[in-house]
N, C-alpha and C. Protein backbone atom coordinates (compact mmCIF):
# COMPACT_ATOMS: atom_id res chain seq x y z
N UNK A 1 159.19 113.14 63.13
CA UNK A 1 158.35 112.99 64.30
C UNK A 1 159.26 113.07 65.54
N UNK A 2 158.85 113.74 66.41
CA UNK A 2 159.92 114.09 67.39
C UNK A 2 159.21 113.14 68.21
N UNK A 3 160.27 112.63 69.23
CA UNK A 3 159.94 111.77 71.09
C UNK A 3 158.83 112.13 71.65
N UNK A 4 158.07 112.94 72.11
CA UNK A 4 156.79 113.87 72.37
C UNK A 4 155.88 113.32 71.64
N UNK A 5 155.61 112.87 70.55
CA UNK A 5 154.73 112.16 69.79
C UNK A 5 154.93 110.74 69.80
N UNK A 6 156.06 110.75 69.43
CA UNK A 6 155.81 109.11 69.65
C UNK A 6 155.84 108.41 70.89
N UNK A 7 155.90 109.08 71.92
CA UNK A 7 155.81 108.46 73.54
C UNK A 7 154.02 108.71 73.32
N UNK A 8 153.10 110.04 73.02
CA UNK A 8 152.30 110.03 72.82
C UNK A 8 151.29 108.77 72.05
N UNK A 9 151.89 108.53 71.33
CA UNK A 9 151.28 107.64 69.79
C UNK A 9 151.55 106.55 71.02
N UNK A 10 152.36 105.45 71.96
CA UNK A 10 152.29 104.56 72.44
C UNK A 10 151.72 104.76 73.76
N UNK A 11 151.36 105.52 74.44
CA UNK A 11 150.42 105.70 75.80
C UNK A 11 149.27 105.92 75.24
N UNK A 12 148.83 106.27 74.35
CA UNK A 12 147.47 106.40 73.90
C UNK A 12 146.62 105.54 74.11
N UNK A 13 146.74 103.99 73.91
CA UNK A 13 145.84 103.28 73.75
C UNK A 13 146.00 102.58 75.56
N UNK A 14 147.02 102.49 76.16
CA UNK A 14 147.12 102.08 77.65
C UNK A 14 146.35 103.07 78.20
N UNK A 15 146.15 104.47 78.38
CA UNK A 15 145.65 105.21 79.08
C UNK A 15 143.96 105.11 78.51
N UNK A 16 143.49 104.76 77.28
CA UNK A 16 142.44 104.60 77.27
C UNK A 16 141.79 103.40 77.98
N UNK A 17 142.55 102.38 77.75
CA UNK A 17 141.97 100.81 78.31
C UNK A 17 141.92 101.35 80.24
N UNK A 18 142.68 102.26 80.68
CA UNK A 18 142.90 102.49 81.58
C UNK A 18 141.39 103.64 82.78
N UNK A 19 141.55 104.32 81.80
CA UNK A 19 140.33 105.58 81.90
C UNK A 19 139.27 104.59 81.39
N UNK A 20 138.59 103.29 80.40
CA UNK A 20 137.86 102.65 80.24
C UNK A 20 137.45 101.90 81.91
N UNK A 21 138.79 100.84 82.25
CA UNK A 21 138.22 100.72 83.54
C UNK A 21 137.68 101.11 84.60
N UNK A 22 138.54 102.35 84.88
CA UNK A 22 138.30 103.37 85.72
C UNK A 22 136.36 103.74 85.86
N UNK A 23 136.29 104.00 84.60
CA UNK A 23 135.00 104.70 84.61
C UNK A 23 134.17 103.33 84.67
N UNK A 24 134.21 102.27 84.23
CA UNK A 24 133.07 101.47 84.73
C UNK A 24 133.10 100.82 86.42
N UNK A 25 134.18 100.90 86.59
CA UNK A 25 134.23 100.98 88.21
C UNK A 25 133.33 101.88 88.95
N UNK A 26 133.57 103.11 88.75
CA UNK A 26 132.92 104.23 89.43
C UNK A 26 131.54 104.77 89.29
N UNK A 27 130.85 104.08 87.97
CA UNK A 27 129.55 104.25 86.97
C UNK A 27 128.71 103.53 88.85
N UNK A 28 127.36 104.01 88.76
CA UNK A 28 126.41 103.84 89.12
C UNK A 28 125.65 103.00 88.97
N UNK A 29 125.15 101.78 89.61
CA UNK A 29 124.21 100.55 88.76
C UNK A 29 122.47 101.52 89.08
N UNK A 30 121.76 101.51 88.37
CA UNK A 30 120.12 101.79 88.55
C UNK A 30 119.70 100.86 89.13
N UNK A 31 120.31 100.24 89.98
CA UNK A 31 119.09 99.06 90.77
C UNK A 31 119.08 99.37 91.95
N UNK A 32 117.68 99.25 92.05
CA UNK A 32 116.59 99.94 93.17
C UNK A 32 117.34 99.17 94.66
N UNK A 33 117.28 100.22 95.51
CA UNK A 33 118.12 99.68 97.15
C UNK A 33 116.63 99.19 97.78
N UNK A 34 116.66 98.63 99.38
CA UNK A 34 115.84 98.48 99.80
C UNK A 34 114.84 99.16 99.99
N UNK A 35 113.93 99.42 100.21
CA UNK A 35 112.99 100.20 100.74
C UNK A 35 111.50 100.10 100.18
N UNK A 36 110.52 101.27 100.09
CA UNK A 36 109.34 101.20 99.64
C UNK A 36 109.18 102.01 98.24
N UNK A 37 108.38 101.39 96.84
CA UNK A 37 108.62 102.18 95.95
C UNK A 37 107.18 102.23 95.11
N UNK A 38 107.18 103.34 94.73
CA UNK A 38 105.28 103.29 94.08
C UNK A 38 106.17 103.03 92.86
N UNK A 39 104.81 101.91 93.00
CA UNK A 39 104.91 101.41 90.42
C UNK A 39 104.37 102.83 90.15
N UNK A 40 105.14 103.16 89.09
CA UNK A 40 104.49 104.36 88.17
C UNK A 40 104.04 103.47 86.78
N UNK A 41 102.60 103.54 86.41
CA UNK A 41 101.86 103.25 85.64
C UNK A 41 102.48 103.65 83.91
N UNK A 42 102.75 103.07 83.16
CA UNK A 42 103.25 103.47 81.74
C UNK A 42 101.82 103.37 80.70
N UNK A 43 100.90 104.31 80.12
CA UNK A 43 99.94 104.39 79.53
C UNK A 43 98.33 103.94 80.75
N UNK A 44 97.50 103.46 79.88
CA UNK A 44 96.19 102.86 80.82
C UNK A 44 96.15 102.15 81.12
N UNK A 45 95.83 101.17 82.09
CA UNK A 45 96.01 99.93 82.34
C UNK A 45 94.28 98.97 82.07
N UNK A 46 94.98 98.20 80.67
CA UNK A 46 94.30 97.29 80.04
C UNK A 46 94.69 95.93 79.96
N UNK A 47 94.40 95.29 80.73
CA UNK A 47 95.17 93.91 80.60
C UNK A 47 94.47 93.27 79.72
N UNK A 48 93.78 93.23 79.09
CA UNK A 48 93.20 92.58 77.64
C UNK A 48 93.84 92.92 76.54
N UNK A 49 94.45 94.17 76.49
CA UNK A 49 95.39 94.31 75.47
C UNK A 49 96.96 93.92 75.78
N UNK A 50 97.13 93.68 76.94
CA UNK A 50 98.39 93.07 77.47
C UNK A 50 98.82 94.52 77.93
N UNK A 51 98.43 95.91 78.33
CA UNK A 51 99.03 96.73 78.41
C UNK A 51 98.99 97.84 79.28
N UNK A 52 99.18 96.71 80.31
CA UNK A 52 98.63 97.33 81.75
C UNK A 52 100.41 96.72 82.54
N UNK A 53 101.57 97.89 82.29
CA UNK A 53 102.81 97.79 82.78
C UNK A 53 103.13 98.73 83.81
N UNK A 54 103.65 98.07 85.14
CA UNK A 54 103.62 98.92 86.43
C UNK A 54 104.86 99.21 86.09
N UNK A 55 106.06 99.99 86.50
CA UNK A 55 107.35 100.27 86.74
C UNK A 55 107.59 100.85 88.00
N UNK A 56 108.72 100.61 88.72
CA UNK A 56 109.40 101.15 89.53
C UNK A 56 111.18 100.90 89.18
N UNK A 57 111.97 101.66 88.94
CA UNK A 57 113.51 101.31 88.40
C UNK A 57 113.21 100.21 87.72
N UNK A 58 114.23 99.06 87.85
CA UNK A 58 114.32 97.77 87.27
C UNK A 58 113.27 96.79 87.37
N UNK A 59 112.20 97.03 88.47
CA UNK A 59 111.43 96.51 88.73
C UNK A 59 110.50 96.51 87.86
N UNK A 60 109.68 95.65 87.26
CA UNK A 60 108.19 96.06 86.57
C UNK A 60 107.21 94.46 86.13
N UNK A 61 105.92 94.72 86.69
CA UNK A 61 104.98 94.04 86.65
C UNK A 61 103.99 94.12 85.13
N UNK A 62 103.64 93.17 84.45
CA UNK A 62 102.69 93.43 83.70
C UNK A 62 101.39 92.27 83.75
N UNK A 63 100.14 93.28 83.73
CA UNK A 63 99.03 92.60 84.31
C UNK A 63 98.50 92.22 82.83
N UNK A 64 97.70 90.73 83.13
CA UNK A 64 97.13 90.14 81.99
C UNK A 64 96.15 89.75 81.87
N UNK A 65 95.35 89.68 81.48
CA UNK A 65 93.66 89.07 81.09
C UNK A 65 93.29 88.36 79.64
N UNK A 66 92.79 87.28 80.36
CA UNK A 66 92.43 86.28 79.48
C UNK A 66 91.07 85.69 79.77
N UNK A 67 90.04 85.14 79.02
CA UNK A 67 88.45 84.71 79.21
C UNK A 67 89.24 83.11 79.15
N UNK A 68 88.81 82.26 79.98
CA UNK A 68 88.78 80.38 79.58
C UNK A 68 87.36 80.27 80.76
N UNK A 69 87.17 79.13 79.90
CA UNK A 69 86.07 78.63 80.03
C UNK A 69 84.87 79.55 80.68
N UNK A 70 84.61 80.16 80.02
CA UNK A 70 83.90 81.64 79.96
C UNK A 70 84.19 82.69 81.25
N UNK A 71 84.94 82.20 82.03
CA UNK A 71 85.33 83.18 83.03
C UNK A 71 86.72 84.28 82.81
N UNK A 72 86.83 85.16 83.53
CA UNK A 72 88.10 86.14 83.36
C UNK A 72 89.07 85.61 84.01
N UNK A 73 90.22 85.28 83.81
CA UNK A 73 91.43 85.19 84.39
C UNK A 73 92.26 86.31 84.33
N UNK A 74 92.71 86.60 85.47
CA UNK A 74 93.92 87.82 85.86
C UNK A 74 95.13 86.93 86.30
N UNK A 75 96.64 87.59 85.44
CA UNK A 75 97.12 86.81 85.38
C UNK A 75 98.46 88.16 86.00
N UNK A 76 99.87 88.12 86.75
CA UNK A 76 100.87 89.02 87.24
C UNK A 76 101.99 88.33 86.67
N UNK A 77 102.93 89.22 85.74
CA UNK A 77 104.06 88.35 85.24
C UNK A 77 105.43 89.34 85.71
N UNK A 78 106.01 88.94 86.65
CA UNK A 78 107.34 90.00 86.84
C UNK A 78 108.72 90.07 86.46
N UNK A 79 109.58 90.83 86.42
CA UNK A 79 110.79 90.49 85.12
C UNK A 79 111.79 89.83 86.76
N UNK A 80 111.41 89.87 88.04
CA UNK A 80 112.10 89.34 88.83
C UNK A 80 111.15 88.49 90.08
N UNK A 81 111.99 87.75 90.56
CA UNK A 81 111.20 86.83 91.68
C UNK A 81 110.35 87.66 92.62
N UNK A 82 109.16 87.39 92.63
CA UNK A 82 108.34 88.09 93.82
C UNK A 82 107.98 87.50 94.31
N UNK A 83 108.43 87.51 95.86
CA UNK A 83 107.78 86.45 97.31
C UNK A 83 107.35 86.47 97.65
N UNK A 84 106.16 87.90 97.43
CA UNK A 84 104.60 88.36 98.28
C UNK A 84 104.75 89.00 97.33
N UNK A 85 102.92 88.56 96.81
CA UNK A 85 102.06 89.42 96.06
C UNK A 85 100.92 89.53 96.78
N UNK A 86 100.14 91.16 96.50
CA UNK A 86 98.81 90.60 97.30
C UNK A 86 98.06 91.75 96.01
N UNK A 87 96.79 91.62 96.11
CA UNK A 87 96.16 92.36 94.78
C UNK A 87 94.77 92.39 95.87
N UNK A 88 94.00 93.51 95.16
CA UNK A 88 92.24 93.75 95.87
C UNK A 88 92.24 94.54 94.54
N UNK A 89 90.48 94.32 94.36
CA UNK A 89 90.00 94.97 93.38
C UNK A 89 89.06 95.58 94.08
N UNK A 90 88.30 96.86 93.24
CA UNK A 90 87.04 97.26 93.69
C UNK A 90 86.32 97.91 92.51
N UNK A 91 84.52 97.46 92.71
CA UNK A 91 83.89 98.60 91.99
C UNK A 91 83.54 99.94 91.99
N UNK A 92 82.45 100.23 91.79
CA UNK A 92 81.43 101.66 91.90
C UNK A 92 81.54 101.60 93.10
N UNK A 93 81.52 101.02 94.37
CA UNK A 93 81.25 101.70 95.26
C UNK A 93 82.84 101.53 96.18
N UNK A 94 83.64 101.63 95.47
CA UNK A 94 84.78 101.91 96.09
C UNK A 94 85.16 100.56 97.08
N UNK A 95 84.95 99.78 97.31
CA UNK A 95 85.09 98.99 98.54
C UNK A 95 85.52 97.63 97.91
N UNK A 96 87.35 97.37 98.58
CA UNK A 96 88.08 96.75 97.67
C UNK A 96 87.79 95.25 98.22
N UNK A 97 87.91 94.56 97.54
CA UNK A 97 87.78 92.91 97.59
C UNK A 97 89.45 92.30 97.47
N UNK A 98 89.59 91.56 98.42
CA UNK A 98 90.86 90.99 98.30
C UNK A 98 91.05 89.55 97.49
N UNK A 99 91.19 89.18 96.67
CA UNK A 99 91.62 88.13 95.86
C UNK A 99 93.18 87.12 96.02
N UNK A 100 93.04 85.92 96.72
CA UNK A 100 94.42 85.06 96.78
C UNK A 100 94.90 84.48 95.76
N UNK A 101 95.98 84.66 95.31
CA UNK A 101 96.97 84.47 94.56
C UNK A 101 97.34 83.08 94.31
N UNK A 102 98.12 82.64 93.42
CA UNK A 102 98.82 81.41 93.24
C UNK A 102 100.07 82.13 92.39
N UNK A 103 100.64 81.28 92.91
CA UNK A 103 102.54 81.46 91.85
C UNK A 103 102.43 80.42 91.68
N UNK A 104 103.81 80.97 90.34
CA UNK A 104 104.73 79.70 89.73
C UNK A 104 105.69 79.66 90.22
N UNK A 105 106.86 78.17 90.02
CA UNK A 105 107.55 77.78 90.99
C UNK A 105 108.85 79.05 90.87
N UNK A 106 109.03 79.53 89.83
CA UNK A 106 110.29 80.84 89.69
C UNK A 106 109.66 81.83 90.17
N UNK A 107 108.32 81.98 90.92
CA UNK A 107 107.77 83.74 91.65
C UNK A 107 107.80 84.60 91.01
N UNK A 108 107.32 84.21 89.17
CA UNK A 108 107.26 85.52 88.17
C UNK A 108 106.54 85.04 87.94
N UNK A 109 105.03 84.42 87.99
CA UNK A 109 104.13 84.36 87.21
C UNK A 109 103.43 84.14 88.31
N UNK A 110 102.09 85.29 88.94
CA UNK A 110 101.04 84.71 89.96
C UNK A 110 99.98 85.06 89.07
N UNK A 111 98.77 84.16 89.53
CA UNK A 111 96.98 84.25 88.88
C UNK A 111 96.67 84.00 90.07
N UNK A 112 95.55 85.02 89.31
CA UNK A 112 94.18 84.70 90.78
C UNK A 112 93.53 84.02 90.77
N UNK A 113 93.27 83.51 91.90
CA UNK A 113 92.48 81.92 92.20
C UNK A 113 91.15 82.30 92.93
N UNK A 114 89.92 81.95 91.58
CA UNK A 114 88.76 82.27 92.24
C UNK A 114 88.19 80.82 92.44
N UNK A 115 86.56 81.42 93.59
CA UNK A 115 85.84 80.51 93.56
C UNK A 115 85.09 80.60 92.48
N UNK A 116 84.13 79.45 92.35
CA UNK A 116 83.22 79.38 91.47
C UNK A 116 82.11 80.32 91.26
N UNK A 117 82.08 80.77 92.72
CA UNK A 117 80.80 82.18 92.79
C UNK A 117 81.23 83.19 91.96
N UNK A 118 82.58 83.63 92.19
CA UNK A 118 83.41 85.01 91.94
C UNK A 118 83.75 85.49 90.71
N UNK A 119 83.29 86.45 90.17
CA UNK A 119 83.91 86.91 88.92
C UNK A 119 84.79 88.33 88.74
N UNK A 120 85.68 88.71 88.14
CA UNK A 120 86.30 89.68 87.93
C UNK A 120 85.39 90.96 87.10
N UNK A 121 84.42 90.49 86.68
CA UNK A 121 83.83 91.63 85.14
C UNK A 121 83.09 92.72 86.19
N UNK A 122 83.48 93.76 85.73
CA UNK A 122 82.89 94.81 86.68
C UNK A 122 83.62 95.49 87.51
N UNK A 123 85.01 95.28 87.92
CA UNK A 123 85.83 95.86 88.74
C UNK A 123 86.63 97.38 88.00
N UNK A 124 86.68 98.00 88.54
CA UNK A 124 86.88 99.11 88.01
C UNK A 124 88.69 99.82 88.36
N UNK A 125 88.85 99.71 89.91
CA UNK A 125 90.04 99.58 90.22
C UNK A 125 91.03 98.66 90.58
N UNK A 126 92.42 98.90 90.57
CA UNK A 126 93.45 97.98 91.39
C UNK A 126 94.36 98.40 92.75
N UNK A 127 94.66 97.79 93.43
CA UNK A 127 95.53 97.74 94.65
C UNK A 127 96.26 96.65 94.71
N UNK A 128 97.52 97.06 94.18
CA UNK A 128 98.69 95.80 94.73
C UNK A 128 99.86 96.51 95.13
N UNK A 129 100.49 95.23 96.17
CA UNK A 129 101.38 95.49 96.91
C UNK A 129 102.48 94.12 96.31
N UNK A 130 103.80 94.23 95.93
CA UNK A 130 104.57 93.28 96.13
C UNK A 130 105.53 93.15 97.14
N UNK A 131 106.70 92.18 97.09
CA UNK A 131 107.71 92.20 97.70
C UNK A 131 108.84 91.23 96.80
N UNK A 132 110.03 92.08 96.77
CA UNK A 132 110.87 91.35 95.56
C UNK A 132 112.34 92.06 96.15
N UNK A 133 113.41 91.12 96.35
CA UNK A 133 114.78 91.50 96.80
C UNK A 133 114.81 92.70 97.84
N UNK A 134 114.10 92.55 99.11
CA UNK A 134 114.29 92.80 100.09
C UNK A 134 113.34 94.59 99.64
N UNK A 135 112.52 94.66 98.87
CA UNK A 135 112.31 96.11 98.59
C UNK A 135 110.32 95.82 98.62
N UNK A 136 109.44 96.68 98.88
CA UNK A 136 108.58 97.01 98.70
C UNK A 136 107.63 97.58 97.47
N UNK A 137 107.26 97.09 96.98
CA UNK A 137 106.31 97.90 95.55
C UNK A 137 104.69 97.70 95.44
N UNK A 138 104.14 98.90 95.53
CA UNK A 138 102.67 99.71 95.79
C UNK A 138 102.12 100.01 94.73
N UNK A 139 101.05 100.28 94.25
CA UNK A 139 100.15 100.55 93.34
C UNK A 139 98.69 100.81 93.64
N UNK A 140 97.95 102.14 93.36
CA UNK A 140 96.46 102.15 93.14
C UNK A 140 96.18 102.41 91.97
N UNK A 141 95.53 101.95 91.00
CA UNK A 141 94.95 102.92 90.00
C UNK A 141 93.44 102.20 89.23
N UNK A 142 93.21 102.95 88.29
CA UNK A 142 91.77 102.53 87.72
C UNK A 142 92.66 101.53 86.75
N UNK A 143 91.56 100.47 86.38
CA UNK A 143 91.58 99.41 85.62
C UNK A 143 90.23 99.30 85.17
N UNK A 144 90.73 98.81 83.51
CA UNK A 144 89.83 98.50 82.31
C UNK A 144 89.51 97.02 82.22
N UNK A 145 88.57 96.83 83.10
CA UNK A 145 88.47 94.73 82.30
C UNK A 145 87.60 94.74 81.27
């Protein structure tokens, strides 16, 4: 084995640990910068089947529905803190109803807080807007209750 190899055979593993750092230094993180971002919808949005998931990058909302005490509960669970939520629904005739919110104390879990008059059954679309680490996130689409 000639010098040429074996200087080879011992830089081998320094220049890898080396080119290892290097490249995770310079790698790109996917998390979303400030600004405004539409959720892109993943399948139909059914929150009775649990499977009504908004996305934007790292960001993503999933909407939930549950019946107690014979009424519908709509329920927003987010994988990060959200400090403004706002949601409106609407039926057949297009004309959205705004619904106020409640959170939990970590700002990943809001439900809507109805009156006693108010019911959810019959709404056909959604409109929400959040706000989470200084960034904006939008949504329209049809919904299945």
């Amino acid at each position: 084995m000639n010098k040429h190899v074996k200087i080879a055979l011992i830089m081998a593993p320094f220049l890898a640990l080396i080119s290892y750092g290097i490249t995770g230094y310079f790698q790109t993180t996917t998390e979303n910068k400030e600004g405004d971002y539409q959720l892109r919808l993943s399948g139909d949005c059914r929150p009775n089947d649990n499977s009504c998931v908004m996305q934007a990058g790292e960001f993503e909302l999933m909407l939930i529905s549950s019946i107690k005490k014979g009424k519908r509960q709509l329920g927003i669970v987010a994988n990060q803190p959200v400090s403004y939520l706002s949601m409106a629904l609407a039926g057949d005739d297009n004309e959205f109803v705004q619904f106020r919110m409640m959170k939990s104390d970590d700002e990943k879990y809001w439900q809507v807080s109805l009156n006693d008059d108010q019911k959810l059954d019959g709404f056909l679309k959604i409109r929400l807007a959040a706000h989470s680490k200084e960034s904006n996130y939008f949504i329209e689409n049809n919904i299945r209750l």
